[in-house]
N, C-alpha and C. Protein backbone atom coordinates (compact mmCIF):
# COMPACT_ATOMS: atom_id res chain seq x y z
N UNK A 1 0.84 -1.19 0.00
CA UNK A 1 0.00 0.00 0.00
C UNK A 1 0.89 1.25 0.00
N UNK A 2 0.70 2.16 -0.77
CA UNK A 2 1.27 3.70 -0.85
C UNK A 2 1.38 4.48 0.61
N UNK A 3 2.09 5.13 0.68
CA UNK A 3 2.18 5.41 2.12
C UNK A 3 1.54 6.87 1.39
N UNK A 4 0.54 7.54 2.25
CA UNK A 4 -0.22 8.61 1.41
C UNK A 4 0.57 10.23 1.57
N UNK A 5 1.37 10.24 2.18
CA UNK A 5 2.42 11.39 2.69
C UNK A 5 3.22 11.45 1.38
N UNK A 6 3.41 9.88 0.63
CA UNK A 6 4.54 9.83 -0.66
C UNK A 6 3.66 11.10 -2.11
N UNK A 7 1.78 11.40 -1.79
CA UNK A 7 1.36 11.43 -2.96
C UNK A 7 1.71 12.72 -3.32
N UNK A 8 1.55 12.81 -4.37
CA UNK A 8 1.09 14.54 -4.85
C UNK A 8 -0.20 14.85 -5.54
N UNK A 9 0.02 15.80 -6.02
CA UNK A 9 -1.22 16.39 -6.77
C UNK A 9 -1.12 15.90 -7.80
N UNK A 10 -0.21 15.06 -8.66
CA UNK A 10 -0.23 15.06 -10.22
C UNK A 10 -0.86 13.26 -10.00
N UNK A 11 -0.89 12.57 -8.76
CA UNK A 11 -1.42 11.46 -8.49
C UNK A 11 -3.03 11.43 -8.40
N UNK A 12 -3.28 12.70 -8.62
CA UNK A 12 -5.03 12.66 -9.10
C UNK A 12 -5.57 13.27 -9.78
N UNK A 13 -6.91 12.67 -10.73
CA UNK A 13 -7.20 13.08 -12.12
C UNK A 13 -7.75 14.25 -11.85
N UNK A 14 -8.23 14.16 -10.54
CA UNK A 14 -9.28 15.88 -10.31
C UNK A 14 -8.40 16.65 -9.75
N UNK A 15 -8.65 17.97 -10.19
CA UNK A 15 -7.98 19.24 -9.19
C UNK A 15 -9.18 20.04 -9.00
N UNK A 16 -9.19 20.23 -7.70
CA UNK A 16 -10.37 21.49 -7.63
C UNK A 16 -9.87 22.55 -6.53
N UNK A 17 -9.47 23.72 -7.14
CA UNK A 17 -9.36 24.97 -6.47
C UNK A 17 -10.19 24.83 -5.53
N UNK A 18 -9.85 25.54 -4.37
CA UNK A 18 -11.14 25.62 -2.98
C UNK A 18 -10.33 26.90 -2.55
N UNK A 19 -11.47 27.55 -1.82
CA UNK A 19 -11.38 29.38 -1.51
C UNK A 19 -11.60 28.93 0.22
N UNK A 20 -10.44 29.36 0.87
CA UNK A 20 -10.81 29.44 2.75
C UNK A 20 -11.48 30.51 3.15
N UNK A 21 -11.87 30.88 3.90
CA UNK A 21 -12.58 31.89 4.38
C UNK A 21 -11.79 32.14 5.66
N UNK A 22 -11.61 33.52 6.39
CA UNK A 22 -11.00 33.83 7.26
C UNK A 22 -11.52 32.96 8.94
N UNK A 23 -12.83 33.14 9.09
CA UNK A 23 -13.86 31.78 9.72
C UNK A 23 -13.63 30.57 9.95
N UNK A 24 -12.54 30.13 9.05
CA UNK A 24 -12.04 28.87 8.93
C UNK A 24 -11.27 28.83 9.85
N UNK A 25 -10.41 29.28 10.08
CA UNK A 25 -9.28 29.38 11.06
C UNK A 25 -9.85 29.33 12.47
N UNK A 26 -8.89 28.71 13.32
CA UNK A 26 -9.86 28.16 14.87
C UNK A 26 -8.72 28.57 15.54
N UNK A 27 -8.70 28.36 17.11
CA UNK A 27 -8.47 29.56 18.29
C UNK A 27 -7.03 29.28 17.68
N UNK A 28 -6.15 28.30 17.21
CA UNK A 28 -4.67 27.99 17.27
C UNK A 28 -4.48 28.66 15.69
N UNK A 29 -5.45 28.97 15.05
CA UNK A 29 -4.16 29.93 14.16
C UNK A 29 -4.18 29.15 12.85
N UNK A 30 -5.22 27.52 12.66
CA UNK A 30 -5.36 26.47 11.50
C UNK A 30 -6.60 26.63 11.34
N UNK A 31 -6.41 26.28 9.62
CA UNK A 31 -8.08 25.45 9.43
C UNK A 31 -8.41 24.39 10.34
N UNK A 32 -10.34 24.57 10.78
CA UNK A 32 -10.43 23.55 12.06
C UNK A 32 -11.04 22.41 11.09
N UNK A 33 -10.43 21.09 11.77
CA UNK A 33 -10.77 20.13 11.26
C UNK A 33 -12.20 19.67 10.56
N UNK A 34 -13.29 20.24 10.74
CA UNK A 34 -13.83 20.51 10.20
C UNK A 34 -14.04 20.75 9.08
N UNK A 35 -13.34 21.68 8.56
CA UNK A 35 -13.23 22.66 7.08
C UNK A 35 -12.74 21.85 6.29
N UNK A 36 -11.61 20.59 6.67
CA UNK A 36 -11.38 19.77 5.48
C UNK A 36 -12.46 19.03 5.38
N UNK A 37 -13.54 18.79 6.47
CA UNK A 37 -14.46 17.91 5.53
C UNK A 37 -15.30 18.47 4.75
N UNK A 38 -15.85 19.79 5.00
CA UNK A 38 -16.45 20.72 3.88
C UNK A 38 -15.53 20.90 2.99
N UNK A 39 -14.45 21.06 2.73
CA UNK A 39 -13.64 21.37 1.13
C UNK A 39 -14.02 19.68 0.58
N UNK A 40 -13.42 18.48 1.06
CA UNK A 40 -13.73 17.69 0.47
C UNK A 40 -15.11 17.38 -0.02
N UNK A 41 -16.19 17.74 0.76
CA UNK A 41 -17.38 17.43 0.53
C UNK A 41 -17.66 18.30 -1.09
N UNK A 42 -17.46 20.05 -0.87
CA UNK A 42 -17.30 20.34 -1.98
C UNK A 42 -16.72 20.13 -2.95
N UNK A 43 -15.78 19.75 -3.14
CA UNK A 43 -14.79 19.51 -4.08
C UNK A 43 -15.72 18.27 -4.48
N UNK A 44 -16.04 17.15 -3.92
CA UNK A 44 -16.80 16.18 -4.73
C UNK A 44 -17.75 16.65 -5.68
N UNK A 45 -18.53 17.32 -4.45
CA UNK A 45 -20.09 17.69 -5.26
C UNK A 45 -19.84 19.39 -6.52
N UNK A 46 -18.76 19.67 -6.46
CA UNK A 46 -18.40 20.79 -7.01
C UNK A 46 -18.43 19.87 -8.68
N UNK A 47 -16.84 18.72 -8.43
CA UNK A 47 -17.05 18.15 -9.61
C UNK A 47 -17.72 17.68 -10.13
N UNK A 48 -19.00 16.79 -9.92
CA UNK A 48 -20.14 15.94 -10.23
C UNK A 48 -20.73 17.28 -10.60
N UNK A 49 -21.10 19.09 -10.52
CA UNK A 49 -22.17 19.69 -11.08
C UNK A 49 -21.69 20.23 -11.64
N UNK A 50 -20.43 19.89 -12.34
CA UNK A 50 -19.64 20.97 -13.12
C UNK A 50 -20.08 19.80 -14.89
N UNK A 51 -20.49 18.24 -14.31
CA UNK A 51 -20.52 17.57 -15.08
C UNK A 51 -21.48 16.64 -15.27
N UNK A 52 -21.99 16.43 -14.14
CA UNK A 52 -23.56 15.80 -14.26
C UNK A 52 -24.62 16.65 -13.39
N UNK A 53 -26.04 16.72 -14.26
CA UNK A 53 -26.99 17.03 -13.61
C UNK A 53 -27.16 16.59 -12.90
N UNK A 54 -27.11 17.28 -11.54
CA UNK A 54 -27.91 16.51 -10.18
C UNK A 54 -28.63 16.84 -9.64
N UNK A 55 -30.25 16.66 -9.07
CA UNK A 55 -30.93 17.71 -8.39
C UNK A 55 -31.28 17.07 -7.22
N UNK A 56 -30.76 17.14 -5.86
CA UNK A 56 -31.08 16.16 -4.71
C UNK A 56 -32.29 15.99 -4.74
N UNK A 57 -33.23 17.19 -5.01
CA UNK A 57 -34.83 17.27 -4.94
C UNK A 57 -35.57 16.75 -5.24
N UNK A 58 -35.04 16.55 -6.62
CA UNK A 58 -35.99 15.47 -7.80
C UNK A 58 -35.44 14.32 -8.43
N UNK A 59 -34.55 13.93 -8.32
CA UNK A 59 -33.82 13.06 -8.81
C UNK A 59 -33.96 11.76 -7.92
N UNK A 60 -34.33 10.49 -8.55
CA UNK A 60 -34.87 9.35 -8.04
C UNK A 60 -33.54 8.62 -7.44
N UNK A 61 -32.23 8.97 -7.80
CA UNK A 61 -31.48 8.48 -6.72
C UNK A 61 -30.78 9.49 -5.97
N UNK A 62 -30.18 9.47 -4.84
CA UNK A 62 -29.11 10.44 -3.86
C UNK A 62 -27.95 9.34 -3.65
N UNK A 63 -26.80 10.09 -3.67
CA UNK A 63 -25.36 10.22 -2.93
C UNK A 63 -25.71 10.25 -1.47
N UNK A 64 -25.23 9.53 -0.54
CA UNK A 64 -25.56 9.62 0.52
C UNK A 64 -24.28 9.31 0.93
N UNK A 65 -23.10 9.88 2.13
CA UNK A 65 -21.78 9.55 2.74
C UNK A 65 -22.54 8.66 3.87
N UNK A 66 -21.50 7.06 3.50
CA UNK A 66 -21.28 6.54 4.18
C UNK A 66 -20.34 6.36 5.50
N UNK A 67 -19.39 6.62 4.69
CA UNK A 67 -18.22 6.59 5.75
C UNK A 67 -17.13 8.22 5.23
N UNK A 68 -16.79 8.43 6.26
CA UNK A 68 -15.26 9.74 5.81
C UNK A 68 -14.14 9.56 6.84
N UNK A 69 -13.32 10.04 6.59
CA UNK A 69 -11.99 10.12 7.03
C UNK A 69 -11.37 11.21 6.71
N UNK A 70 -10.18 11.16 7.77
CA UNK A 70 -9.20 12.14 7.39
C UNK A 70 -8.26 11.96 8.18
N UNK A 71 -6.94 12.03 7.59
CA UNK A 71 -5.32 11.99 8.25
C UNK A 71 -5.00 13.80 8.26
N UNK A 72 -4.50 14.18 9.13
CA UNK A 72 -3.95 15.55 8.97
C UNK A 72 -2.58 15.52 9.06
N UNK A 73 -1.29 15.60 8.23
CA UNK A 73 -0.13 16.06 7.96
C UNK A 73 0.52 17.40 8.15
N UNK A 74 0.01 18.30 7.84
CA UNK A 74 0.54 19.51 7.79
C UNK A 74 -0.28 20.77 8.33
N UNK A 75 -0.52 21.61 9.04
CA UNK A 75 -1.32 22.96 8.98
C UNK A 75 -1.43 23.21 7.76
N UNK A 76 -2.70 24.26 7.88
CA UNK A 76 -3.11 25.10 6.94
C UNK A 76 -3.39 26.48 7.25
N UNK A 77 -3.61 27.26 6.81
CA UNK A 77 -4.28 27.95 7.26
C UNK A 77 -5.13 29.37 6.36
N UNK A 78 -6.08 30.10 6.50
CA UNK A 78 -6.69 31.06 5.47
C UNK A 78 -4.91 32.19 5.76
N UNK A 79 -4.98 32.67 4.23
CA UNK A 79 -5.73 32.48 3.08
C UNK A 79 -4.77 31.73 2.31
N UNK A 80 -3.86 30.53 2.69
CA UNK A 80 -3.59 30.01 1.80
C UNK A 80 -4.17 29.35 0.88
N UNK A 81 -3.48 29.55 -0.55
CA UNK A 81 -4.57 28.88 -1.50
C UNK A 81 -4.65 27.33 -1.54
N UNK A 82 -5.25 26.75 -1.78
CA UNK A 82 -5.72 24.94 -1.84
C UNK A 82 -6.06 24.81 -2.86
N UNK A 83 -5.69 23.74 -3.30
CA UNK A 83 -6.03 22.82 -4.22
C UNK A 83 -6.67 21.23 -3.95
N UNK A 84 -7.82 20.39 -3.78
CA UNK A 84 -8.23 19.57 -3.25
C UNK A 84 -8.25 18.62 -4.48
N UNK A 85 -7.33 17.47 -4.42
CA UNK A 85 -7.04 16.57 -5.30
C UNK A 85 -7.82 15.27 -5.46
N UNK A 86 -8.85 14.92 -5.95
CA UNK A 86 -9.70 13.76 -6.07
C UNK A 86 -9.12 12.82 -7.10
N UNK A 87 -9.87 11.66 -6.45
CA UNK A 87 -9.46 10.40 -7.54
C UNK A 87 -10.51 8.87 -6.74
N UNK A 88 -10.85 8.72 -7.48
CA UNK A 88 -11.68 6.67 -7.18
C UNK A 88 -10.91 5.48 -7.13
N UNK A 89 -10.75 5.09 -5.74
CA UNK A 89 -10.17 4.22 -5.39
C UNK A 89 -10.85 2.80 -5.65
N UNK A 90 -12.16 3.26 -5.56
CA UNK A 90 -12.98 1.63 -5.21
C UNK A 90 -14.56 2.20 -6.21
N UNK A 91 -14.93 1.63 -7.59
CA UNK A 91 -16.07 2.12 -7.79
C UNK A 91 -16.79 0.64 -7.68
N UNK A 92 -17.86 0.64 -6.98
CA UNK A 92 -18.94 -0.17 -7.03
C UNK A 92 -20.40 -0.17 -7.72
N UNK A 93 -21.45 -1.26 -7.57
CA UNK A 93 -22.19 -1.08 -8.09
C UNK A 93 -23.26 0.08 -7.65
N UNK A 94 -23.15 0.38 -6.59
CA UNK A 94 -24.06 1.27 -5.55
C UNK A 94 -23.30 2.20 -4.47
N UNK A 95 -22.01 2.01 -4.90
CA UNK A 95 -20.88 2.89 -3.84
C UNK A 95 -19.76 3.14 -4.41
N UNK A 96 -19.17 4.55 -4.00
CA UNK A 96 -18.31 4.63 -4.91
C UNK A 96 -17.00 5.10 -3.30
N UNK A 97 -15.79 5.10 -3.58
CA UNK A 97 -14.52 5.60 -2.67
C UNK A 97 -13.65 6.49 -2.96
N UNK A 98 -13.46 7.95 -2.35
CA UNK A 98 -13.25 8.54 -3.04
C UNK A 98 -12.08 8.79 -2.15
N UNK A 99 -10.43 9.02 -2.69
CA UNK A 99 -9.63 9.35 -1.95
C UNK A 99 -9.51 11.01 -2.40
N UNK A 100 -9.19 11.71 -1.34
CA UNK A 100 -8.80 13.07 -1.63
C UNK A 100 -7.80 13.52 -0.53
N UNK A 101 -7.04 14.83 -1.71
CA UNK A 101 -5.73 15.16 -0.96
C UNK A 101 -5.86 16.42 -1.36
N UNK A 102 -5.06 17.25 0.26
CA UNK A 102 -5.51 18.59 0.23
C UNK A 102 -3.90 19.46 0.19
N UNK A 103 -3.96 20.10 -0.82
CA UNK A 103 -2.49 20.87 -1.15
C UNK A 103 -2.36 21.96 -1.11
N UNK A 104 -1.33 22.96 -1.24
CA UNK A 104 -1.25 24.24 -1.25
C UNK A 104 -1.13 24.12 -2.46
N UNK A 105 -1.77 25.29 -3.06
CA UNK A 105 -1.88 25.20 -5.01
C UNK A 105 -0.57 25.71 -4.87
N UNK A 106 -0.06 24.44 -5.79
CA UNK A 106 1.50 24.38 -6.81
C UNK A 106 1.97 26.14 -7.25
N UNK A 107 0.47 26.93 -7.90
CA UNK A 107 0.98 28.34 -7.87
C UNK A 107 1.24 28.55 -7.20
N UNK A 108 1.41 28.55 -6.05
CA UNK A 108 1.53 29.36 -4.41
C UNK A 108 2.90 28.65 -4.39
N UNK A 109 3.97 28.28 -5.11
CA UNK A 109 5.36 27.60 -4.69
C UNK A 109 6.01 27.86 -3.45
N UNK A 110 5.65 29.65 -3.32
CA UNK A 110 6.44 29.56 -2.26
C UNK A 110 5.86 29.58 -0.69
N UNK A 111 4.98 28.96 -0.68
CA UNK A 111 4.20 28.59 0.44
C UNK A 111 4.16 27.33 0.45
N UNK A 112 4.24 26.29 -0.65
CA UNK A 112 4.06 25.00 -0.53
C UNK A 112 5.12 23.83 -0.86
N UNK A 113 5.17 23.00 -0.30
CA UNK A 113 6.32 21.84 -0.85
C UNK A 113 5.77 20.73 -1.55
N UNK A 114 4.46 20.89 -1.85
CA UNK A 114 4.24 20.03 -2.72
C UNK A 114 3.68 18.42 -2.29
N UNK A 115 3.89 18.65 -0.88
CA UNK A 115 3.29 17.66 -0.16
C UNK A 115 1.79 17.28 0.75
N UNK A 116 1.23 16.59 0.52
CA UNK A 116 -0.26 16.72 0.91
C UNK A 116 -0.36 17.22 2.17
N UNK A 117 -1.22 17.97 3.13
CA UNK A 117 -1.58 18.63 3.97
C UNK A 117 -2.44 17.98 4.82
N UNK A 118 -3.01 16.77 4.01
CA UNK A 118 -3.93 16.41 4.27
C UNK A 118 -5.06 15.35 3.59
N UNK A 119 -4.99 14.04 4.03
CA UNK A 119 -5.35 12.80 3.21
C UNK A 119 -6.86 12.02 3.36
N UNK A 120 -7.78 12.44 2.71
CA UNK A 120 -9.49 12.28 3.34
C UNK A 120 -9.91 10.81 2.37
N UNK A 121 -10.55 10.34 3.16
CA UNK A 121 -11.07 9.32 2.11
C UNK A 121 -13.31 9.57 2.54
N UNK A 122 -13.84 9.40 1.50
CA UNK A 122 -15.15 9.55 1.16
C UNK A 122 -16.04 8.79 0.54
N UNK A 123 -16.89 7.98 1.24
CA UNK A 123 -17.69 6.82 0.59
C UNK A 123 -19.03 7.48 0.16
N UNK A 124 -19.55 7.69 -1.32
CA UNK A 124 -20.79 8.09 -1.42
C UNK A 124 -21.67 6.25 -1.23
N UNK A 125 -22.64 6.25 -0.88
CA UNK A 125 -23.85 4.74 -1.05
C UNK A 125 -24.44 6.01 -2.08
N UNK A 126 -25.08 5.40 -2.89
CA UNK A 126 -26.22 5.55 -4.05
C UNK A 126 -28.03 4.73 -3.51
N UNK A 127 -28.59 5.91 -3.26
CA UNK A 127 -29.59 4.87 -2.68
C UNK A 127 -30.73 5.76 -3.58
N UNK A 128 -31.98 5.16 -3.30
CA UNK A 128 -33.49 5.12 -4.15
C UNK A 128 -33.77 5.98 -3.24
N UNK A 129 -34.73 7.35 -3.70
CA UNK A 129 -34.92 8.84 -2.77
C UNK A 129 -36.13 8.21 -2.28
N UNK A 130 -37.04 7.08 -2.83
CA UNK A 130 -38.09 6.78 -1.82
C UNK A 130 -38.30 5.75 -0.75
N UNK A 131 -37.61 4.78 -1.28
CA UNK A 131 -36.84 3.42 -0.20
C UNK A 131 -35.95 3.60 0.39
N UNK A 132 -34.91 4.76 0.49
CA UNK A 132 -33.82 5.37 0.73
C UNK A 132 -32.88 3.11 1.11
N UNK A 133 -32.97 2.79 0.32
CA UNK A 133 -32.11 1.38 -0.06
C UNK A 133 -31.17 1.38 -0.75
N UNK A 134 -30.13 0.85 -0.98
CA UNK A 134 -28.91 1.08 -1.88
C UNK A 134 -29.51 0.78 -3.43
N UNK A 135 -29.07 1.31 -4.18
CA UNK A 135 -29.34 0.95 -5.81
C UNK A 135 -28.05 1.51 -6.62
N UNK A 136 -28.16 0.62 -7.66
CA UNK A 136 -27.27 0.98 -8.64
C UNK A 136 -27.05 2.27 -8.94
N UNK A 137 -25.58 2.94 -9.35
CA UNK A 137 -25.14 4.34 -9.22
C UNK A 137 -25.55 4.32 -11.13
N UNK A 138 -26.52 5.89 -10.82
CA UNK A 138 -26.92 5.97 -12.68
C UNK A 138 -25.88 6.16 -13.34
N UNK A 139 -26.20 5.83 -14.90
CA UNK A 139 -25.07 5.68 -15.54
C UNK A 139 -24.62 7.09 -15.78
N UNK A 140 -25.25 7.97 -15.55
CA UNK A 140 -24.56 9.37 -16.40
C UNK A 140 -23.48 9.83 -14.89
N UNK A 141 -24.06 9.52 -13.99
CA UNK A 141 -22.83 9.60 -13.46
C UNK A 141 -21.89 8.69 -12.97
N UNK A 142 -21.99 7.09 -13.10
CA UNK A 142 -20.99 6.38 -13.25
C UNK A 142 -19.65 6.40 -14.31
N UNK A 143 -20.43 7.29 -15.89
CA UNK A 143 -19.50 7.44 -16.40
C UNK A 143 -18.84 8.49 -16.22
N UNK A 144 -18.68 9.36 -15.12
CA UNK A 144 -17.70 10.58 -14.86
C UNK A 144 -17.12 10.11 -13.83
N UNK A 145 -17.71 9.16 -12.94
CA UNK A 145 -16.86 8.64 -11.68
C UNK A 145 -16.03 7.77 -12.53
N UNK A 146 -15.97 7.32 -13.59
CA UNK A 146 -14.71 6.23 -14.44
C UNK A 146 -13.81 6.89 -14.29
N UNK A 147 -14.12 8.10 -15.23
CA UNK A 147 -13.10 8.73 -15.53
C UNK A 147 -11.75 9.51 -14.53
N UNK A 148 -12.04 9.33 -12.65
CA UNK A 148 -11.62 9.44 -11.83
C UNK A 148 -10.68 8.05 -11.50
N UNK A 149 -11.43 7.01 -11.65
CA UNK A 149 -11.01 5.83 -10.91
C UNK A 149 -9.26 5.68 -11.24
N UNK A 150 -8.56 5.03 -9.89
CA UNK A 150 -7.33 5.05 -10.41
C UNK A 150 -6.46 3.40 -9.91
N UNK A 151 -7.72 2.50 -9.54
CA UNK A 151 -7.47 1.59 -9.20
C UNK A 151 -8.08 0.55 -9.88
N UNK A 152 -8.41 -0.70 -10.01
CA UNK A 152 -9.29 -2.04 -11.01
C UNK A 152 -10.96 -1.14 -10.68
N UNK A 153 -11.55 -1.23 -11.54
CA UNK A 153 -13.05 -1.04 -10.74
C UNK A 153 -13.55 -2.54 -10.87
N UNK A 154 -12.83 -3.46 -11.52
CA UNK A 154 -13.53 -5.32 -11.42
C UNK A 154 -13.94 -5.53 -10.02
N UNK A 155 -13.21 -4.45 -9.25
CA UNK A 155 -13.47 -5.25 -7.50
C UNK A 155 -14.99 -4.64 -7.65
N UNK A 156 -15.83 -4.76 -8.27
CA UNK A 156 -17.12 -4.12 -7.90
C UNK A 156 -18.04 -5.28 -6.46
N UNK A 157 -18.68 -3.93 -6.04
CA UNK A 157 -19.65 -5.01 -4.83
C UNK A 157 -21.14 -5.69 -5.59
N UNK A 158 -21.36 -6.54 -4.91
CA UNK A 158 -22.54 -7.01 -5.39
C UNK A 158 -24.12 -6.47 -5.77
């Protein structure tokens, strides 16, 4: 297994700029742990509406987080700039795994070394908005979660 401290940013297909807010920052002077799970959360759902229609409202299936994580490596803090690095570790038939890594944008050189800040992992379940039951992930957006994946997707679940 990759030791996740080794990754960089060029180790994932997504890049998504993310903006801190001064708010972010907690009594010690860092983003509070917290805030990485809102950048990651956005950064998912940022990419999926940049590329598939989604309307939680009306749409007969939802993304629902199963599980999240997060390793913290490095401080952060506003207003450094970020870059939140996505990629699919595990796509299933009804779940997808999303690893993400949180960087100082590469523009910002001289604030950053290029090393993750910060290592989240993100399980969407795909479930039915009226049985709220797991169901198959639709195809219009299975085929943009492909295009992330960076591991076999054969391991699919049942």
């Amino acid at each position: 297994m990759v030791d996740p401290r080794t990754l960089t940013l060029s180790d994932f297909p997504v890049h998504r700029p993310v903006t801190t807010r001064w708010s972010d920052n907690d009594m010690y002077g860092h983003l509070n742990n917290a805030v990485y799970y809102e950048l990651f959360d956005s950064a998912i759902n940022g990419w999926q509406a940049d590329h598939v229609t989604i309307d939680p409202l009306t749409d007969p299936t939802q993304g629902v987080v199963a599980e999240s994580g997060c390793t913290f490596y490095a401080e952060v803090a506003f207003p450094t700039p970020i870059v939140v690095g996505l990629r699919i570790t595990r796509l299933g038939t009804s779940s997808v795994t999303y690893q993400l890594g949180l960087f100082v944008d590469p523009a910002a050189a001289s604030v950053g070394d290029g090393a993750p800040k910060a290592v989240g992992h993100w399980v969407h379940v795909e479930i039915d908005a009226d049985t709220r039951k797991p169901t198959p992930i639709p195809e219009h957006l299975r085929r943009l979660l492909e295009s992330a994946v960076v591991d076999d997707p054969s391991q699919d679940e049942p």
